[in-house]
Protein backbone atom coordinates (compact mmCIF):
# COMPACT_ATOMS: atom_id res chain seq x y z
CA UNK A 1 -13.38 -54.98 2.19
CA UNK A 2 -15.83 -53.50 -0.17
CA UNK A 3 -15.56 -55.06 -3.92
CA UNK A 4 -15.04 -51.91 -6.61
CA UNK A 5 -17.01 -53.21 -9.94
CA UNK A 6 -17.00 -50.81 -13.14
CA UNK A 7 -19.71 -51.41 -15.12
CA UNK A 8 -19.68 -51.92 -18.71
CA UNK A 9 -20.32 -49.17 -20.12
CA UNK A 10 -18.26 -46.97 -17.64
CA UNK A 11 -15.49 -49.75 -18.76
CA UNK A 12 -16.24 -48.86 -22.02
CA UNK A 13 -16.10 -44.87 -22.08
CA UNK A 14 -12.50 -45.33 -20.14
CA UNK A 15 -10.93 -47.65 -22.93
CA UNK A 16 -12.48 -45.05 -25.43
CA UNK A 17 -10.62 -42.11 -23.72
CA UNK A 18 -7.67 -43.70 -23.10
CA UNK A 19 -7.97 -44.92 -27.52
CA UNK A 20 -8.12 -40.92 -27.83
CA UNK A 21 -5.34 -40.49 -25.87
CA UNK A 22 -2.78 -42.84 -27.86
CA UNK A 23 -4.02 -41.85 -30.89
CA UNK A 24 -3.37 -38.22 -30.04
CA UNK A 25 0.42 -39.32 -28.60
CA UNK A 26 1.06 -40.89 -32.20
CA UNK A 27 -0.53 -37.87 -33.94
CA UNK A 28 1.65 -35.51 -31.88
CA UNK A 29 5.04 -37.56 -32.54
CA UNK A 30 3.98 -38.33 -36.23
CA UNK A 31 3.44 -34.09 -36.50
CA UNK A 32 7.01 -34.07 -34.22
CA UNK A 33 9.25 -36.61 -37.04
CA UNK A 34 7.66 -34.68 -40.21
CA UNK A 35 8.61 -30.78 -38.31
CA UNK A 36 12.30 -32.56 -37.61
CA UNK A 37 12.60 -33.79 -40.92
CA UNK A 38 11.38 -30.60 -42.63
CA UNK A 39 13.70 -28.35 -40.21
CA UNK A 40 16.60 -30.11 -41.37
CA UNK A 41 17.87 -28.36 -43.87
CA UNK A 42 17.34 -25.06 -42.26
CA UNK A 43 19.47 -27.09 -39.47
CA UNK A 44 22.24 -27.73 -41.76
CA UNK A 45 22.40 -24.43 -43.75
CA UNK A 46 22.42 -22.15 -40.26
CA UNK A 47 25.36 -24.85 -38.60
CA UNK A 48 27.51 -24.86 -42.09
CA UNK A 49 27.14 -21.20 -42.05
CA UNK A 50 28.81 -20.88 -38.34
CA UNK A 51 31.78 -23.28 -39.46
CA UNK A 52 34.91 -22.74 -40.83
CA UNK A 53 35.86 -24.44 -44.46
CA UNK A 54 38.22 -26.64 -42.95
CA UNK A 55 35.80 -27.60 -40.32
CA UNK A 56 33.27 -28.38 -43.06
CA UNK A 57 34.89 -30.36 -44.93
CA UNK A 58 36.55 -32.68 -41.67
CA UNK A 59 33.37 -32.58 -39.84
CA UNK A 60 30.09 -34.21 -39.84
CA UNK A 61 27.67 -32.24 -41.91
CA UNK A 62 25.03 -32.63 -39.15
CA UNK A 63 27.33 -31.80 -36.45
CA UNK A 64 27.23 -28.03 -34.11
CA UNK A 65 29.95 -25.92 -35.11
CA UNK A 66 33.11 -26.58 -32.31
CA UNK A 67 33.98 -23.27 -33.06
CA UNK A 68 31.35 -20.75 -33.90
CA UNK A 69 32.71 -18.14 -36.48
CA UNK A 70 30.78 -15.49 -38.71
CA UNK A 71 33.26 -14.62 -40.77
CA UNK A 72 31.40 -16.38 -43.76
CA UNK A 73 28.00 -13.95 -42.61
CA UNK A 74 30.33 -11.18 -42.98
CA UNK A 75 31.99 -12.39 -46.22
CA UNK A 76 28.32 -13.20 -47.74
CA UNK A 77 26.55 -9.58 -47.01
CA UNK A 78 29.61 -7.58 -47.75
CA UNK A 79 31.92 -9.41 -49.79
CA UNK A 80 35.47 -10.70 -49.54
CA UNK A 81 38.08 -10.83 -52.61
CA UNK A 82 40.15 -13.85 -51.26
CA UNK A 83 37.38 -16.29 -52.12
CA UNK A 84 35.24 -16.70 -55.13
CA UNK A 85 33.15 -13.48 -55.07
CA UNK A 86 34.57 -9.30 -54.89
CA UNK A 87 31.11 -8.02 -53.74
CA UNK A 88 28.15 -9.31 -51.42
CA UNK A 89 24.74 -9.49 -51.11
CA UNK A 90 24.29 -5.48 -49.65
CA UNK A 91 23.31 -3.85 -53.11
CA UNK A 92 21.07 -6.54 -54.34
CA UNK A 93 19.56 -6.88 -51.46
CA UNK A 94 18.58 -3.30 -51.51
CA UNK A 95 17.51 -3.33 -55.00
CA UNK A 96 15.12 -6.15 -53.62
CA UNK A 97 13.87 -3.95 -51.04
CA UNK A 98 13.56 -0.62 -53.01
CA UNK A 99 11.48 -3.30 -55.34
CA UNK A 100 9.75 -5.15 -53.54
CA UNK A 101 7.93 -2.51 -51.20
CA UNK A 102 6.73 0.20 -53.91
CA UNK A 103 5.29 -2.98 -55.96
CA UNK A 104 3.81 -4.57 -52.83
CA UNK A 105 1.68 -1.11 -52.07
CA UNK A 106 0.83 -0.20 -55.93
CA UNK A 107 -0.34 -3.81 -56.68
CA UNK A 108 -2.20 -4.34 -53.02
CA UNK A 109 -4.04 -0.75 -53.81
CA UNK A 110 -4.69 -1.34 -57.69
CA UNK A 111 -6.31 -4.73 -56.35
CA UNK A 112 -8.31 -2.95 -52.93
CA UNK A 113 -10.10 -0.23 -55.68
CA UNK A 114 -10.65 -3.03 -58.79
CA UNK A 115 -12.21 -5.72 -56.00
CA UNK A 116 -14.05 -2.70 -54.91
CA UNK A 117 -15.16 -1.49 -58.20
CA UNK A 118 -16.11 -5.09 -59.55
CA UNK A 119 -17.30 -6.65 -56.16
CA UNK A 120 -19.83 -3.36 -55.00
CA UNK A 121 -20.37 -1.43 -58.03
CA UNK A 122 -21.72 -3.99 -60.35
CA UNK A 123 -21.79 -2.55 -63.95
CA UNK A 124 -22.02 -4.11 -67.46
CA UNK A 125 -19.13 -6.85 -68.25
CA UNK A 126 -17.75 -6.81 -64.69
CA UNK A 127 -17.94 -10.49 -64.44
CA UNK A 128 -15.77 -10.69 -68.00
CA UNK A 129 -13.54 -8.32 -67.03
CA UNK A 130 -12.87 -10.47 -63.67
CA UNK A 131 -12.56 -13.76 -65.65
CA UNK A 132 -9.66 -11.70 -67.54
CA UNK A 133 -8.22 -10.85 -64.73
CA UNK A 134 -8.55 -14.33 -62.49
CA UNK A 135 -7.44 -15.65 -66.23
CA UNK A 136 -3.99 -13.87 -66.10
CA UNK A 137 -3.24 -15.10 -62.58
CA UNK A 138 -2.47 -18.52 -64.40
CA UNK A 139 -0.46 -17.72 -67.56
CA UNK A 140 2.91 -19.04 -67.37
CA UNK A 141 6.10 -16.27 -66.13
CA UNK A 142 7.69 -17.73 -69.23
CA UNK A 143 4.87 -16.31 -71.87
CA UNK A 144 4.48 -12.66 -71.07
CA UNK A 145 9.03 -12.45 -71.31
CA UNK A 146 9.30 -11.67 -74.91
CA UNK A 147 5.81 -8.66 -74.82
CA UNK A 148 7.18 -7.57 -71.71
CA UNK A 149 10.45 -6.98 -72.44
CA UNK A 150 9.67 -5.13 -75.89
CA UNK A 151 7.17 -3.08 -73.59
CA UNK A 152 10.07 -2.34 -71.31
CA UNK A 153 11.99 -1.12 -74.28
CA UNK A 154 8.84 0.93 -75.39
CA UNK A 155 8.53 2.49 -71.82
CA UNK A 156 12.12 3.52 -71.60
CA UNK A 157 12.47 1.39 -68.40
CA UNK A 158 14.40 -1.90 -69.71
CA UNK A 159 16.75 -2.92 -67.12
CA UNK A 160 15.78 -0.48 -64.41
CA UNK A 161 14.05 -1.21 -61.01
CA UNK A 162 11.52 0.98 -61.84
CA UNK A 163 10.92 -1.85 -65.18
CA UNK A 164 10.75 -4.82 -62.41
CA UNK A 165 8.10 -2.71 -60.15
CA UNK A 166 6.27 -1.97 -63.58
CA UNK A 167 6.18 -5.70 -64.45
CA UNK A 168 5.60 -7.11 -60.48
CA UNK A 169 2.51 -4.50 -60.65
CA UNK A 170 1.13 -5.88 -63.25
CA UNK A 171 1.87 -9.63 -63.27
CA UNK A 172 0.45 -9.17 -59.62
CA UNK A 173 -2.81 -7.46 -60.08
CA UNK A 174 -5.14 -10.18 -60.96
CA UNK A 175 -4.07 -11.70 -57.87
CA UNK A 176 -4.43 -8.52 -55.30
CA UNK A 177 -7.69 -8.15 -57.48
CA UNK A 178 -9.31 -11.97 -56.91
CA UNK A 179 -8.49 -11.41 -52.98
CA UNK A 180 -10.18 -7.75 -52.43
CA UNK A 181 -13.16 -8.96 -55.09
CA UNK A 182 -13.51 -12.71 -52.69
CA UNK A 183 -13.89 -10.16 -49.57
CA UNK A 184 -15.33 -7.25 -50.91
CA UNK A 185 -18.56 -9.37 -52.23
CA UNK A 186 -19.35 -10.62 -48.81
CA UNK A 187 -19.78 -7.24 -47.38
CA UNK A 188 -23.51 -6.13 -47.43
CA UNK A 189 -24.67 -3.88 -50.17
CA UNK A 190 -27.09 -1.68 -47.77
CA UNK A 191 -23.61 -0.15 -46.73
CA UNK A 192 -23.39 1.16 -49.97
CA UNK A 193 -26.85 2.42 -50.91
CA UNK A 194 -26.98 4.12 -47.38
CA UNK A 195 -23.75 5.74 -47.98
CA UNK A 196 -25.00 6.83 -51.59
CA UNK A 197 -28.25 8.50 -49.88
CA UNK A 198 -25.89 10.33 -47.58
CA UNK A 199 -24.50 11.60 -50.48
CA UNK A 200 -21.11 10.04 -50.30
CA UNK A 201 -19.42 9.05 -53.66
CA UNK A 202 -17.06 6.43 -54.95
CA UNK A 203 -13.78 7.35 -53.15
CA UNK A 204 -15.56 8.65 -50.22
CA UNK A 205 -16.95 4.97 -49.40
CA UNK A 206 -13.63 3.56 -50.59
CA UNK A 207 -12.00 5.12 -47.94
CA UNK A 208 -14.65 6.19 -44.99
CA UNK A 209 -16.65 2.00 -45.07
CA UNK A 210 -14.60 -0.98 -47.13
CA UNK A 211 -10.76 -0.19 -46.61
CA UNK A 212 -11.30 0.26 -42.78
CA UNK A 213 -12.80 -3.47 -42.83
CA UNK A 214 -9.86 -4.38 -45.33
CA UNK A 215 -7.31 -4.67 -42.36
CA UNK A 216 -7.58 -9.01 -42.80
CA UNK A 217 -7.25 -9.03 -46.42
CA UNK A 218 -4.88 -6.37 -47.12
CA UNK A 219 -2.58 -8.51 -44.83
CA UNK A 220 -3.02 -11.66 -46.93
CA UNK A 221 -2.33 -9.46 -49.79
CA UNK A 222 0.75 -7.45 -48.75
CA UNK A 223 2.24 -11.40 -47.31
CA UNK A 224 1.72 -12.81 -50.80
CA UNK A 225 2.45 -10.29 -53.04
CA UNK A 226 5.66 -9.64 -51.07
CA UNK A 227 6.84 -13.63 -50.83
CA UNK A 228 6.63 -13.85 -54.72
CA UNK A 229 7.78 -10.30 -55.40
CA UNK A 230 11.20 -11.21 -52.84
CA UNK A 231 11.15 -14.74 -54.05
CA UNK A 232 11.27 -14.36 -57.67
CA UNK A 233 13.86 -15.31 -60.13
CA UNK A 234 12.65 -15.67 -63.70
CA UNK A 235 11.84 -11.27 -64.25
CA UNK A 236 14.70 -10.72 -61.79
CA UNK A 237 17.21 -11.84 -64.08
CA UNK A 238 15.53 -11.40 -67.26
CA UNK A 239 14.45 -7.71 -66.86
CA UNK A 240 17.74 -6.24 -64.86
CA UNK A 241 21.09 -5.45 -65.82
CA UNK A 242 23.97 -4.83 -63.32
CA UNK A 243 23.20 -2.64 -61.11
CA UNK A 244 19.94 -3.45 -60.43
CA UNK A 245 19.71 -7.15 -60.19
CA UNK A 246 17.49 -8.35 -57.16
CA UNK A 247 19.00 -10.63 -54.37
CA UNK A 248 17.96 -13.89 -56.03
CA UNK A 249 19.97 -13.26 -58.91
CA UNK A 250 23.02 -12.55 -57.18
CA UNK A 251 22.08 -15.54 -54.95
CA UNK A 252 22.39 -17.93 -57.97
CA UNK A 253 25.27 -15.78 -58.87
CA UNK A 254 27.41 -16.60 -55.79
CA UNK A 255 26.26 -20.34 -55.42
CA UNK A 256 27.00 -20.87 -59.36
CA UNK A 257 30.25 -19.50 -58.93
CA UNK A 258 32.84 -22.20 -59.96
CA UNK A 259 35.92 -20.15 -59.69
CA UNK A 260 38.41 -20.46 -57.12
CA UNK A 261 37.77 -22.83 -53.76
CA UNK A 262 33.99 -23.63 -53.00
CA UNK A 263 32.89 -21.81 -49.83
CA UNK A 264 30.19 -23.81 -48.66
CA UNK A 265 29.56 -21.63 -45.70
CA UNK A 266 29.37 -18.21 -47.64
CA UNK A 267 26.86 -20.35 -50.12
CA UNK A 268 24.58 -21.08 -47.08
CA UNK A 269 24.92 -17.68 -45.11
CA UNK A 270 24.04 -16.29 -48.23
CA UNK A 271 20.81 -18.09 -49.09
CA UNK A 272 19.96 -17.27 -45.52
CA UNK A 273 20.26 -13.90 -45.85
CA UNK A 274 18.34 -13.89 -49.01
CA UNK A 275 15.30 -15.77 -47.21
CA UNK A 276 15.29 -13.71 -44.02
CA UNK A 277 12.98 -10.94 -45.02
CA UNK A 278 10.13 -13.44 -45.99
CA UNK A 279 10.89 -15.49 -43.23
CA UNK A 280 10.57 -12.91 -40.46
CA UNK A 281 7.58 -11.70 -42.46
CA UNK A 282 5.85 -14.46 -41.68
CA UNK A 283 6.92 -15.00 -38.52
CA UNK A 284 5.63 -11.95 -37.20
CA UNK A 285 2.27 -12.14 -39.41
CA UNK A 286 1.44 -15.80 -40.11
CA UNK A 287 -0.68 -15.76 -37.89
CA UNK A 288 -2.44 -12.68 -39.15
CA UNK A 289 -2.54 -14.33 -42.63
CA UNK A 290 -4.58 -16.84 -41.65
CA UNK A 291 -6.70 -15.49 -40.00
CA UNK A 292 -7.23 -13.27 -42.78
CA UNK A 293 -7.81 -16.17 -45.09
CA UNK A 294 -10.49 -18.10 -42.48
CA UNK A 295 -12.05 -14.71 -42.53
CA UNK A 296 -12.85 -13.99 -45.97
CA UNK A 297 -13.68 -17.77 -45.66
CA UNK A 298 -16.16 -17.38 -42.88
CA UNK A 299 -18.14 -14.41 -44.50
CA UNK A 300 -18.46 -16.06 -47.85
């Protein structure tokens, strides 16, 4: 019977493998507890949303639904005058979209030509003119309220959803701006002097060389100007009037409500609804955004 030995070191390179192997068990269960524990409350919001009121409030708040019902889905998008609210989410949620998309393509186009202009075309000031810019991208929502609003009123557009695309557009430009100028700079300038010997001119190299190797940026763009165009509050409520409030507002205006029974399940089918659009957004392209942040990454 033949005596099978392992050396030290081949001892050695075993108990390192199997160290990497626990410590990639604990990593994966340690990643597993903080996805459960940041799930939850999607958890609870979708299950409360599928129960009745009575099984709500009798029931575990953890707990499936024993009886799955979507009467409080239906009650949230179109609106039900036997509980606290006459009218759903449908028109708001509209407004959001008839805001939210014009803004997104203005602002992501505004910020593809000024990246251009300040990342290729290098002229006198451009780098002041881009600290401006990069500059406004950190002043507070809660400072530019009072000038906008008097501009609004100026403009003939207070309380309109053409006002809120006005204000998105520009609150959102040094933004689109910092993310075309970031991937703009990294592509060579020889593109651009050979174009100029061929003769082409500003908007012909625009279109014909950067904004067909724009496809990873403009993604990042459109995802995050669209998330904080959807998401926001503050101008939502400030710059609308009835009629043309965005989702969010009548969001806080359902939860809020304190007349009448509190329909916990309407609150949460509600604030789903209200988060679906960005959530399937980035669903379908997350991955797309970042890869379209590692690229702009890579070049520079």
């Amino acid at each position: 019977m033949t005596d099978i030995t392992l050396s030290p070191a081949h001892a050695q390179d075993q108990g390192r493998n199997w160290g990497r192997i626990a410590l990639r068990w604990l990593l994966f269960i340690a990643l597993g507890i903080f996805a459960l524990f940041y799930l939850m409350p999607l958890f609870v919001m979708v299950t409360t949303s599928l129960k009745s009121l009575e099984e709500i409030r009798t029931g575990s708040l953890v707990a499936f639904p024993r009886e799955v019902t979507f009467e409080a889905w239906r009650t949230a998008w179109s609106g039900a005058c036997t509980g606290i609210q006459c009218e759903g989410l449908r028109p708001y949620f509209w407004n959001s979209v008839m805001l939210a998309v014009p803004a997104v393509l203005i602002s992501t186009f505004l910020g593809a030509v000024n990246g251009y202009v300040i990342a290729q075309w290098r002229f006198k000031g451009a780098n002041l003119i881009f600290s401006l810019m990069l500059f406004g991208c950190f002043i507070p929502f809660q400072v530019v309220l009072l000038p906008m609003a008097v501009l609004l009123g100026w403009m003939g557009i207070a309380g309109t959803i053409p006002g809120l695309i006005f204000v998105h557009v520009i609150y959102g430009i040094g933004f689109t701006t910092l993310f075309f100028r970031n991937y703009y700079v990294t592509i060579p300038q020889e593109l651009v002097k050979a174009a100029k010997v061929d003769g082409a001119g500003f908007f012909r190299i625009f279109w014909s060389i950067f904004l067909p190797l724009s496809l990873p940026i403009i993604v990042v763009t459109v995802i995050w100007q669209f998330t904080q165009i959807w998401n926001d509050f503050l101008f939502g409520v400030s710059f609308s009037q009835a009629g043309t409030q965005p989702v969010t507002v009548a969001l806080n205006n359902i939860v809020n409500s304190t007349t009448g029974v509190k329909e916990y399940n309407v609150d949460m089918a509600a604030a789903i609804i209200a988060a679906l659009p960005t959530l399937i957004v980035y669903a379908v392209a997350g991955k797309y955004f970042i890869r379209g942040l590692t690229a702009g990454s890579v070049k520079g």
